[in-house]
Protein backbone atom coordinates (compact mmCIF):
# COMPACT_ATOMS: atom_id res chain seq x y z
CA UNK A 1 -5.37 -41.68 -9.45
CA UNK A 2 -4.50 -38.99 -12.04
CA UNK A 3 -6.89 -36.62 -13.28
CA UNK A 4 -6.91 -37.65 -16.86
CA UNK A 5 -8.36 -40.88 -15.64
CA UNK A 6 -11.43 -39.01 -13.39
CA UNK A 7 -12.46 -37.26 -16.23
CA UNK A 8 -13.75 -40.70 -17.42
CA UNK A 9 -16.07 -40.50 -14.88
CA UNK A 10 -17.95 -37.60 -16.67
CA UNK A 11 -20.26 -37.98 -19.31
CA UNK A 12 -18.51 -35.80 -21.75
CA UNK A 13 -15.29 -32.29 -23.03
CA UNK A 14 -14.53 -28.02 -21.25
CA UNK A 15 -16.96 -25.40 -20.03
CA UNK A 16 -17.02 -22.79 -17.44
CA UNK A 17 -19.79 -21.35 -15.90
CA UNK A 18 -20.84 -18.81 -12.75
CA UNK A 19 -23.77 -19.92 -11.13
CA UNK A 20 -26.09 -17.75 -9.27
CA UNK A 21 -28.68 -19.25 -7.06
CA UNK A 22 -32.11 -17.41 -5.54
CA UNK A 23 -33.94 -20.52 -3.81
CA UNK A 24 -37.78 -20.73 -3.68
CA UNK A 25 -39.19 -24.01 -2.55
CA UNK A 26 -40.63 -24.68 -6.36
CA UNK A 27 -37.18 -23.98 -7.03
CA UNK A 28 -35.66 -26.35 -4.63
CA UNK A 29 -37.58 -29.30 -5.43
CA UNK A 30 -36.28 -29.15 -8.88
CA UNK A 31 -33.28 -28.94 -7.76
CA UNK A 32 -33.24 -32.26 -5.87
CA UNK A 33 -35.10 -34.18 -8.77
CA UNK A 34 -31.74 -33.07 -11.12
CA UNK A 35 -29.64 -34.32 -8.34
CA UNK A 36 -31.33 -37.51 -7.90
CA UNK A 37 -31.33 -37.81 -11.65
CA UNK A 38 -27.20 -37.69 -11.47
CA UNK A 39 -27.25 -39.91 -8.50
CA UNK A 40 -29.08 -42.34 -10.39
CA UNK A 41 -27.52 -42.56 -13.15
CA UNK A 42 -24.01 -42.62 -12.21
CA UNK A 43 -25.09 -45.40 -9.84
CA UNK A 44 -26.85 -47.70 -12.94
CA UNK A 45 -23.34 -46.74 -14.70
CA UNK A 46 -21.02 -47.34 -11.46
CA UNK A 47 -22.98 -51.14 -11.44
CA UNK A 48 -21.96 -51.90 -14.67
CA UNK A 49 -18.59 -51.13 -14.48
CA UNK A 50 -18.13 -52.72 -11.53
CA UNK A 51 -20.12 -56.12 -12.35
CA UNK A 52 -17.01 -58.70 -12.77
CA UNK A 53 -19.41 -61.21 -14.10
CA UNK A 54 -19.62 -59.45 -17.71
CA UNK A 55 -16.78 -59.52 -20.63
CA UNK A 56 -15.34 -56.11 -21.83
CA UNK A 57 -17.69 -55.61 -25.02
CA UNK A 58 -20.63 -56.63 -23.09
CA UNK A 59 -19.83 -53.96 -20.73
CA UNK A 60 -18.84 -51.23 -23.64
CA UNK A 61 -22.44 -51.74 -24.81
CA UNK A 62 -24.04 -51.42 -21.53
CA UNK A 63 -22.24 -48.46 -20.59
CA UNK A 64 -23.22 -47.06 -24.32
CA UNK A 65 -26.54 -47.73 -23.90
CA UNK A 66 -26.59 -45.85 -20.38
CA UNK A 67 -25.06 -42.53 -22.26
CA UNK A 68 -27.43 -43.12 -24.66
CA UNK A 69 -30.47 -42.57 -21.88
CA UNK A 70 -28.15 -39.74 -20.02
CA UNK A 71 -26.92 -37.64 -22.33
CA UNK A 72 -28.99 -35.21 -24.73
CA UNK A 73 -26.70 -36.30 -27.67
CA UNK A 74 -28.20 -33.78 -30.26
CA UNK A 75 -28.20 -30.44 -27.98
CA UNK A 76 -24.31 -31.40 -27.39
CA UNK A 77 -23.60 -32.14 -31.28
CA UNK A 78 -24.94 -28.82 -31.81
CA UNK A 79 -23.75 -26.54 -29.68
CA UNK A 80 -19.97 -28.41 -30.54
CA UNK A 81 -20.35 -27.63 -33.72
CA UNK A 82 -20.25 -23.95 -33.05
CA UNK A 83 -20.50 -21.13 -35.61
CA UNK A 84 -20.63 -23.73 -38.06
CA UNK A 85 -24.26 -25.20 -37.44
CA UNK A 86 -25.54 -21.36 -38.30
CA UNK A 87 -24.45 -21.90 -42.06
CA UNK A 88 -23.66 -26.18 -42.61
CA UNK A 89 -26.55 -27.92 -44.80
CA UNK A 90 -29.30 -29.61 -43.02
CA UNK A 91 -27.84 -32.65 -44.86
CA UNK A 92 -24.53 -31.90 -43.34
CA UNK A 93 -25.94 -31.66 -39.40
CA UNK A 94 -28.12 -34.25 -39.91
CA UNK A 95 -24.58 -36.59 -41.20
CA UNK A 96 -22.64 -34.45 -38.31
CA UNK A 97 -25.43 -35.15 -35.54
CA UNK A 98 -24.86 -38.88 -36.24
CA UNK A 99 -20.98 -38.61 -36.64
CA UNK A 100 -20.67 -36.64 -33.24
CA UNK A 101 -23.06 -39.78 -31.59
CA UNK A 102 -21.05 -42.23 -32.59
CA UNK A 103 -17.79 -40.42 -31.80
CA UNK A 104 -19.44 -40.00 -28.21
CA UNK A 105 -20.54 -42.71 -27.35
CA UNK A 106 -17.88 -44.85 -28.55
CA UNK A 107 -15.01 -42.75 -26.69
CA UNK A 108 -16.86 -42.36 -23.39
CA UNK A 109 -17.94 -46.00 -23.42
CA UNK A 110 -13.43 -46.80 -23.74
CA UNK A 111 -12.83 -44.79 -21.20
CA UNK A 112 -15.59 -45.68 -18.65
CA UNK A 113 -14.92 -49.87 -19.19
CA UNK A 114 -11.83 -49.00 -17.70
CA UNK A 115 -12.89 -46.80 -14.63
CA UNK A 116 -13.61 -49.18 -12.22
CA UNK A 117 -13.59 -48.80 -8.11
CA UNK A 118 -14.23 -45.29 -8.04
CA UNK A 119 -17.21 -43.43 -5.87
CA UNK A 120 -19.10 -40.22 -6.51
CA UNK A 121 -20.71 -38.12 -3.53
CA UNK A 122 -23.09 -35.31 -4.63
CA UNK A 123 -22.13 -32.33 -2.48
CA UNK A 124 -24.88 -30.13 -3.82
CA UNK A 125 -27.18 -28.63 -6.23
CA UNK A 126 -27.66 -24.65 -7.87
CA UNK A 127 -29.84 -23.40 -10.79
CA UNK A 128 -28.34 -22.31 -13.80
CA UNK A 129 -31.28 -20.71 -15.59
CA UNK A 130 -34.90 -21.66 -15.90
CA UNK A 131 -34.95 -25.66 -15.94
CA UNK A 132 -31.12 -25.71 -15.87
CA UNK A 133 -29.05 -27.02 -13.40
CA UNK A 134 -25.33 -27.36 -12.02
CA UNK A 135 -25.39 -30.43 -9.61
CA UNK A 136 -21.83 -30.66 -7.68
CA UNK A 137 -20.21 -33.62 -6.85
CA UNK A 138 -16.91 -35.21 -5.84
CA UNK A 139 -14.85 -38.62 -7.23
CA UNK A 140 -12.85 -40.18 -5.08
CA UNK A 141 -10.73 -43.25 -4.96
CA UNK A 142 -12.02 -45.04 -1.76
CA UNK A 143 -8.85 -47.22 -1.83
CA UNK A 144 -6.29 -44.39 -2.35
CA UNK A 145 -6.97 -42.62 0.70
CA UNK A 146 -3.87 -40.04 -0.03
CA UNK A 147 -5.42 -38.65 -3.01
CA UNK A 148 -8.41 -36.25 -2.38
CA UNK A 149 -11.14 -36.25 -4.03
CA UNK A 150 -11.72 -34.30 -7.25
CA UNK A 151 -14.67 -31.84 -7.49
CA UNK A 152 -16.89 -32.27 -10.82
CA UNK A 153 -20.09 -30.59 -12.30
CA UNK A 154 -22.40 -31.79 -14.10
CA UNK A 155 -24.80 -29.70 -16.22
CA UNK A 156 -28.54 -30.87 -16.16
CA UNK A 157 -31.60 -29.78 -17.96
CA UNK A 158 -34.83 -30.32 -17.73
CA UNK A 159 -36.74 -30.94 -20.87
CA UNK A 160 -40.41 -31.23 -19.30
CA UNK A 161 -42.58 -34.31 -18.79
CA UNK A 162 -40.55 -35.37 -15.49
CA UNK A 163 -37.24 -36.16 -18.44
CA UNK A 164 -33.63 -35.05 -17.16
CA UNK A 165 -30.76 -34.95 -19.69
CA UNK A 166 -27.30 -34.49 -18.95
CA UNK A 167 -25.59 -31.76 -21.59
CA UNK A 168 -22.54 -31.01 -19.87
CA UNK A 169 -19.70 -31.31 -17.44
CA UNK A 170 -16.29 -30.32 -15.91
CA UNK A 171 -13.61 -31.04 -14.03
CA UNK A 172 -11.32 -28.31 -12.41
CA UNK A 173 -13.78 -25.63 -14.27
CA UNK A 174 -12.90 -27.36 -17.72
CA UNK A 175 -15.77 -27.73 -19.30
CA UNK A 176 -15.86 -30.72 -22.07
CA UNK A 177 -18.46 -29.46 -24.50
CA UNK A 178 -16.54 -25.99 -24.89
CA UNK A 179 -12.90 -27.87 -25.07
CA UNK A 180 -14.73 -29.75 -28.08
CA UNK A 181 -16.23 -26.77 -29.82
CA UNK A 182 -13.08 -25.25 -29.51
CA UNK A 183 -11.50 -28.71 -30.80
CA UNK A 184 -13.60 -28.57 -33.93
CA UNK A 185 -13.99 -25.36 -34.48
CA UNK A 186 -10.21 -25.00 -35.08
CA UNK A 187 -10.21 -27.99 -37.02
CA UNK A 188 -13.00 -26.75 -39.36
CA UNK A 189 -10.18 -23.45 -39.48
CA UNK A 190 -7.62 -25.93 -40.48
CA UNK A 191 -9.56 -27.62 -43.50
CA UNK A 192 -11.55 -24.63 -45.39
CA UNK A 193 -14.30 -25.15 -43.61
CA UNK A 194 -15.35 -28.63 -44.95
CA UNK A 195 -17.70 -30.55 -42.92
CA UNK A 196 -17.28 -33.85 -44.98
CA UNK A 197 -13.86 -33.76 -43.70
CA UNK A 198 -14.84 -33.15 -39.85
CA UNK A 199 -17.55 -35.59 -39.86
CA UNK A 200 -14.90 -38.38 -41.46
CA UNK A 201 -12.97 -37.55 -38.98
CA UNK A 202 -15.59 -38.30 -35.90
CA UNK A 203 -15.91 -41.20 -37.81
CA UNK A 204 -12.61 -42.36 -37.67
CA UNK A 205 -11.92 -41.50 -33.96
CA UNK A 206 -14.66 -43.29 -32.84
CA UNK A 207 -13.55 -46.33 -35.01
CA UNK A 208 -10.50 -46.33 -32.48
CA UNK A 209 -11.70 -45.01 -29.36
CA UNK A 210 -9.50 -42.93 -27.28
CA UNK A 211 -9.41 -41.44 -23.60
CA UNK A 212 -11.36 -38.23 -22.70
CA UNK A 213 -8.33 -36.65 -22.93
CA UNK A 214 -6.90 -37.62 -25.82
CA UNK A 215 -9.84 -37.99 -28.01
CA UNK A 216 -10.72 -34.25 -28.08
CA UNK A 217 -7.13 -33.47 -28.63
CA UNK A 218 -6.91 -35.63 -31.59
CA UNK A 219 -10.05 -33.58 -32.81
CA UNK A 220 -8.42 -30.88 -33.62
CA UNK A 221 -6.13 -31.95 -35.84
């Protein structure tokens, strides 16, 4: 199992972090509501992909629609965008928002149809900031038992009213929301600055939908 293919496993492109951690009890209950908020969900997305009894775009949708209830979408597009979302047109983030959705949604849903098999085991929990959370975890392969397990992160806030959202998450301290704001940032560089052209460009990527890997890769050019 190569590493390219784990990172299908995460919600999203890469970001590194130090986390310091002063417990309180208040504190620590919070802490386990964000991890059984990942446990949850990766186990409602782990079903799908594992349910033989569905067709391919049945299971694309399915998986889309999970990411859709996971991930804080907007609060990613944004902070992706970078510098850029200081000076764009609210017509232009509003377009961008949607482009960066679709681009999301669409990729991540390609690359989790094909993850199949594969377990997660939370291995811990450790506040971030006020309502902001690193929950630790592990993938492993249960059938390859010469491969070890790969340790991920997943970055979870929480927005009030008892609602989780996932906004980030790495894998061997890559962190996918910085790899794309990097990604976008330089392609922004590379075409004066034009969102029209950066938001065709989502657009087109997530017309053909690409691995983790690749997809943020392609971004930048």
């Amino acid at each position: 199992m190569h590493a390219t293919r784990k990172t299908a496993m995460i919600p999203a492109a890469a970001f590194a972090g130090a986390l310091c951690c002063l417990l309180t009890a208040g504190t620590a209950r919070a802490q386990s509501a964000a991890e059984t908020f990942v446990r949850q969900d990766a186990d409602r997305v782990i079903a799908v992909l594992n349910d033989k009894s569905i067709g391919a775009a049945d299971r694309r949708a399915r998986v889309a629609a999970l990411m859709t209830s996971l991930l804080d979408l907007k609060r990613m597009a944004m902070f992706t965008l970078g510098p850029a979302a200081k000076t764009a047109s609210p017509a232009d983030l509003d377009a961008y928002v949607a482009a960066y959705r679709e681009f999301a949604l669409a990729n991540y849903a390609a690359e989790l149809s094909g993850y199949m098999g594969q377990s997660l085991q939370l291995t811990g929990s450790a506040q971030h900031g006020p309502g902001d959370f690193i929950v630790s975890a592990t993938v492993a392969d249960p059938s390859d038992k010469t491969d070890p397990p790969v340790p991920v992160n997943f970055r979870v806030l929480d927005e009030g009213g008892g609602k989780f959202a996932l906004v980030d998450a790495s894998i061997a301290g890559i962190w996918f929301t910085i790899a794309q704001r990097d990604d976008f940032t330089g392609y922004l560089s590379q075409n004066g600055g034009d969102m029209g052209k950066l938001i065709a460009h989502l657009k087109a990527l997530a017309a053909r939908p690409q691995s983790a890997s690749s997809s943020s890769s392609q971004a930048a050019r």
